[in-house]
C-alpha atoms as a PDB file:
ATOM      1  CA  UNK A   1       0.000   0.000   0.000  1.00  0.00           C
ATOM      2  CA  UNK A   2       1.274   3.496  -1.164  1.00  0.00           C
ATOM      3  CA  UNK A   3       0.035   6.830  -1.205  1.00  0.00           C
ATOM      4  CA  UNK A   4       0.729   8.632  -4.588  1.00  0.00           C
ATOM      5  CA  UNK A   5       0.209  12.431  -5.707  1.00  0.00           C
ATOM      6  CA  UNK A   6      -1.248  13.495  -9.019  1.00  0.00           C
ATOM      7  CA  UNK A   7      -0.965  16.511  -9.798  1.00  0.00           C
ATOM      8  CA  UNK A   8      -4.327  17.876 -12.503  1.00  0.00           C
ATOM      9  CA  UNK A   9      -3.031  20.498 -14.902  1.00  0.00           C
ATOM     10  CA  UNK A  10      -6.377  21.744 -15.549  1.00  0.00           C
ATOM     11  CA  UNK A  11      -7.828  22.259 -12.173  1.00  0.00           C
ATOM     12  CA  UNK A  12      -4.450  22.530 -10.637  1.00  0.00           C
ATOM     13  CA  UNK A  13      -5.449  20.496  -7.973  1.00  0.00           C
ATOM     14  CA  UNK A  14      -3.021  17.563  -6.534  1.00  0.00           C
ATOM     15  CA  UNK A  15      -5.206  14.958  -5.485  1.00  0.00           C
ATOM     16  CA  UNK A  16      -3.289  11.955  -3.365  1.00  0.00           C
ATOM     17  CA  UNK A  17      -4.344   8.303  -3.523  1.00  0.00           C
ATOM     18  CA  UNK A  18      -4.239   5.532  -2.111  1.00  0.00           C
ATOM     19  CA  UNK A  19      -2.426   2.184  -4.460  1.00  0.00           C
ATOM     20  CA  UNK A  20      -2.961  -1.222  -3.660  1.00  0.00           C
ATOM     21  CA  UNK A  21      -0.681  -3.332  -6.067  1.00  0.00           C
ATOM     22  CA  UNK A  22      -2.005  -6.995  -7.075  1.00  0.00           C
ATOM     23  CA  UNK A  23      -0.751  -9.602  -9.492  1.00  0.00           C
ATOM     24  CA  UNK A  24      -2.840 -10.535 -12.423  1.00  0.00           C
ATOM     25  CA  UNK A  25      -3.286 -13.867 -13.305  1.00  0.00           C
ATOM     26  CA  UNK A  26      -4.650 -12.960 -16.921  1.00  0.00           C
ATOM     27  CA  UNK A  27      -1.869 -10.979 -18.333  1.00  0.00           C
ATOM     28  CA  UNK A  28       0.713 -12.462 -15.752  1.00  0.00           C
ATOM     29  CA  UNK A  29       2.057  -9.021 -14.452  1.00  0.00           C
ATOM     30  CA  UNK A  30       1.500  -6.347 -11.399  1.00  0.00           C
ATOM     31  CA  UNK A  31      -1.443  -4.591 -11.484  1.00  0.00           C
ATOM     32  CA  UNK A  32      -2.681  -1.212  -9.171  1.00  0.00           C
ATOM     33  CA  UNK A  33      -6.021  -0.198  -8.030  1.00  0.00           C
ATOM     34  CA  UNK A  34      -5.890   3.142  -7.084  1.00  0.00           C
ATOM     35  CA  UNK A  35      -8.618   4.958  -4.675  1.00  0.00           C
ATOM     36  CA  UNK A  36      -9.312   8.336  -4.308  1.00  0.00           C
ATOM     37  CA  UNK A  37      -8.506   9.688  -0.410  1.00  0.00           C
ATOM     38  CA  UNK A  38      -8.533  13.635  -1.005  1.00  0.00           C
ATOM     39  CA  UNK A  39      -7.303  16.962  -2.017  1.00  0.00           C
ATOM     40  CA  UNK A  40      -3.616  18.073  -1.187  1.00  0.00           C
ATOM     41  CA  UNK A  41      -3.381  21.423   0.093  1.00  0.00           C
ATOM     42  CA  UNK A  42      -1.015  23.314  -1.647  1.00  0.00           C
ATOM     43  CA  UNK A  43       0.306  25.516   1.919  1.00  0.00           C
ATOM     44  CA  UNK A  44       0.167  22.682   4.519  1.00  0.00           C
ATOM     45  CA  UNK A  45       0.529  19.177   2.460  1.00  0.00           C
ATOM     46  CA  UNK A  46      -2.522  17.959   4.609  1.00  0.00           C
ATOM     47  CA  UNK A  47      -4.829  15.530   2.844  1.00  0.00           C
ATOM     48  CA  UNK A  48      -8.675  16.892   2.302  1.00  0.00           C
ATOM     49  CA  UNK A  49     -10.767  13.895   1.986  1.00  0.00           C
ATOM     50  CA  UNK A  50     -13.194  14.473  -1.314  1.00  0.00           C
ATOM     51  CA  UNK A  51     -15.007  12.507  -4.013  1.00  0.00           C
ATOM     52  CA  UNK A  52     -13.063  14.647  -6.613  1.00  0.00           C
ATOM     53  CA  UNK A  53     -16.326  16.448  -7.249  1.00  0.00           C
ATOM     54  CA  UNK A  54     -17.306  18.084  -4.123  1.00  0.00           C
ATOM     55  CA  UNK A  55     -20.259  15.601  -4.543  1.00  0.00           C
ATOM     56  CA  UNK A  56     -20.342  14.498  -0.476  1.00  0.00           C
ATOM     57  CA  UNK A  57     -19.835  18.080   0.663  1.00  0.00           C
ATOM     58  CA  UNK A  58     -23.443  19.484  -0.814  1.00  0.00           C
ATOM     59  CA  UNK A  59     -24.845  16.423   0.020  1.00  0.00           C
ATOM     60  CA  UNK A  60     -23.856  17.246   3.791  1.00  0.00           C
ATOM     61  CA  UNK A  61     -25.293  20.835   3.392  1.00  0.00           C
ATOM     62  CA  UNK A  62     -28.655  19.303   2.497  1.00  0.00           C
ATOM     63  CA  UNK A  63     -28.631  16.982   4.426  1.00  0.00           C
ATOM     64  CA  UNK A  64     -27.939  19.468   7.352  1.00  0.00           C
ATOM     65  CA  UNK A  65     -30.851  21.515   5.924  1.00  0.00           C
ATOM     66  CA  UNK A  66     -33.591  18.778   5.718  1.00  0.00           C
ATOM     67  CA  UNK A  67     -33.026  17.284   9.696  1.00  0.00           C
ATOM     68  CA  UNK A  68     -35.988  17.207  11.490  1.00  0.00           C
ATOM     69  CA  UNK A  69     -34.470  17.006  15.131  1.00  0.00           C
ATOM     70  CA  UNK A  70     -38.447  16.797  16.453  1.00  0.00           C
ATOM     71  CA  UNK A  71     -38.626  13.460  14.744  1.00  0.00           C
ATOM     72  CA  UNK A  72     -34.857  12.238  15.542  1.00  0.00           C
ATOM     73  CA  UNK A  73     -35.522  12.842  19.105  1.00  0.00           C
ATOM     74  CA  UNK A  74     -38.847  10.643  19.108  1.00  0.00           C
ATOM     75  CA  UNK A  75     -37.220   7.806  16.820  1.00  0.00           C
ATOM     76  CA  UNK A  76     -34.216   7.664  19.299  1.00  0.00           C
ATOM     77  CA  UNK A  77     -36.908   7.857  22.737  1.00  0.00           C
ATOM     78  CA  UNK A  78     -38.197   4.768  20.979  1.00  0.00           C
ATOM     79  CA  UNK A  79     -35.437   2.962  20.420  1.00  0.00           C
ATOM     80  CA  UNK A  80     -34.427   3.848  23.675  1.00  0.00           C
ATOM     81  CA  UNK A  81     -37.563   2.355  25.416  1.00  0.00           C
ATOM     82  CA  UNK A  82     -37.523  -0.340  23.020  1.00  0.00           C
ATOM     83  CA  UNK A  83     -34.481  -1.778  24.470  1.00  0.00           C
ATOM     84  CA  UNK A  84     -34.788  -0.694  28.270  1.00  0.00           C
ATOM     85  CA  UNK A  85     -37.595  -3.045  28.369  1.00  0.00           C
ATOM     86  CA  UNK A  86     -36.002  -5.864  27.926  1.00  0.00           C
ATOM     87  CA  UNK A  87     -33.362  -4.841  30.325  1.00  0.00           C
ATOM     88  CA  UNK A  88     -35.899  -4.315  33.207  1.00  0.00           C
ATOM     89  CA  UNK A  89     -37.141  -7.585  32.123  1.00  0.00           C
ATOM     90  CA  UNK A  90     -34.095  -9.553  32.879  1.00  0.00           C
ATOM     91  CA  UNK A  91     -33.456  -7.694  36.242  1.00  0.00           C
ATOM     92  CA  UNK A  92     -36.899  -8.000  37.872  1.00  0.00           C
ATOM     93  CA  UNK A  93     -35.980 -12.259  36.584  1.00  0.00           C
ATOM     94  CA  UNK A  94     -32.433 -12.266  38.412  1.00  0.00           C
ATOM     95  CA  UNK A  95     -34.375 -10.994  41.349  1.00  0.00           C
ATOM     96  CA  UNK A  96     -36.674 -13.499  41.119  1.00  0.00           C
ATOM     97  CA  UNK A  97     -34.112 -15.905  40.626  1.00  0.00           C
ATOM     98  CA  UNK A  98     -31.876 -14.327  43.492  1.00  0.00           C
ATOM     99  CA  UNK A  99     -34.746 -14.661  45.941  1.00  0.00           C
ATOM    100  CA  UNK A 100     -35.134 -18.500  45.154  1.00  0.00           C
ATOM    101  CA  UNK A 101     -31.688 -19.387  45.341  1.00  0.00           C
END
């Protein structure tokens, strides 16, 4: 595994990725499959993780738009209950069980 800098004349953007080198059995030499990790910043060197489109960034900013914390809340005070039941459950049956015993 290797992380390897290309540099995109047009945008003038380095973008850094990350190689994982494999041997083919087809054509009977090495192979890479490269993945995309981020932007290089030009100042720092520090690594910007991006699709290469800003795709995931406006999807965030939507996303961020569209909560509805009112019905987060009330899915998570279900869940919640949902699995404090069971708990009490198995308590009020080790008391039981404590009391025999």
């Amino acid at each position: 595994m290797a992380i390897i800098y290309q540099h995109d004349k047009r945008s003038n953007i380095t973008y850094a990725y990350e190689s994982h080198s494999y041997w083919d059995k087809e054509k009977k030499m090495t192979r890479a499959k490269r993945t995309l990790i981020g932007r290089v910043d030009k100042e720092t060197g520090e690594i910007a993780p991006t699709d290469g489109r800003c795709r995931k960034d406006k999807a965030k900013k939507e996303l961020a738009i569209d909560l509805d914390y009112k019905a987060m809340y009330e899915r998570l005070e279900r869940r919640l209950l949902a699995r404090e039941s069971p708990i009490t459950a198995l308590r009020k049956e080790i008391a039981a069980l404590k009391g025999q015993g």
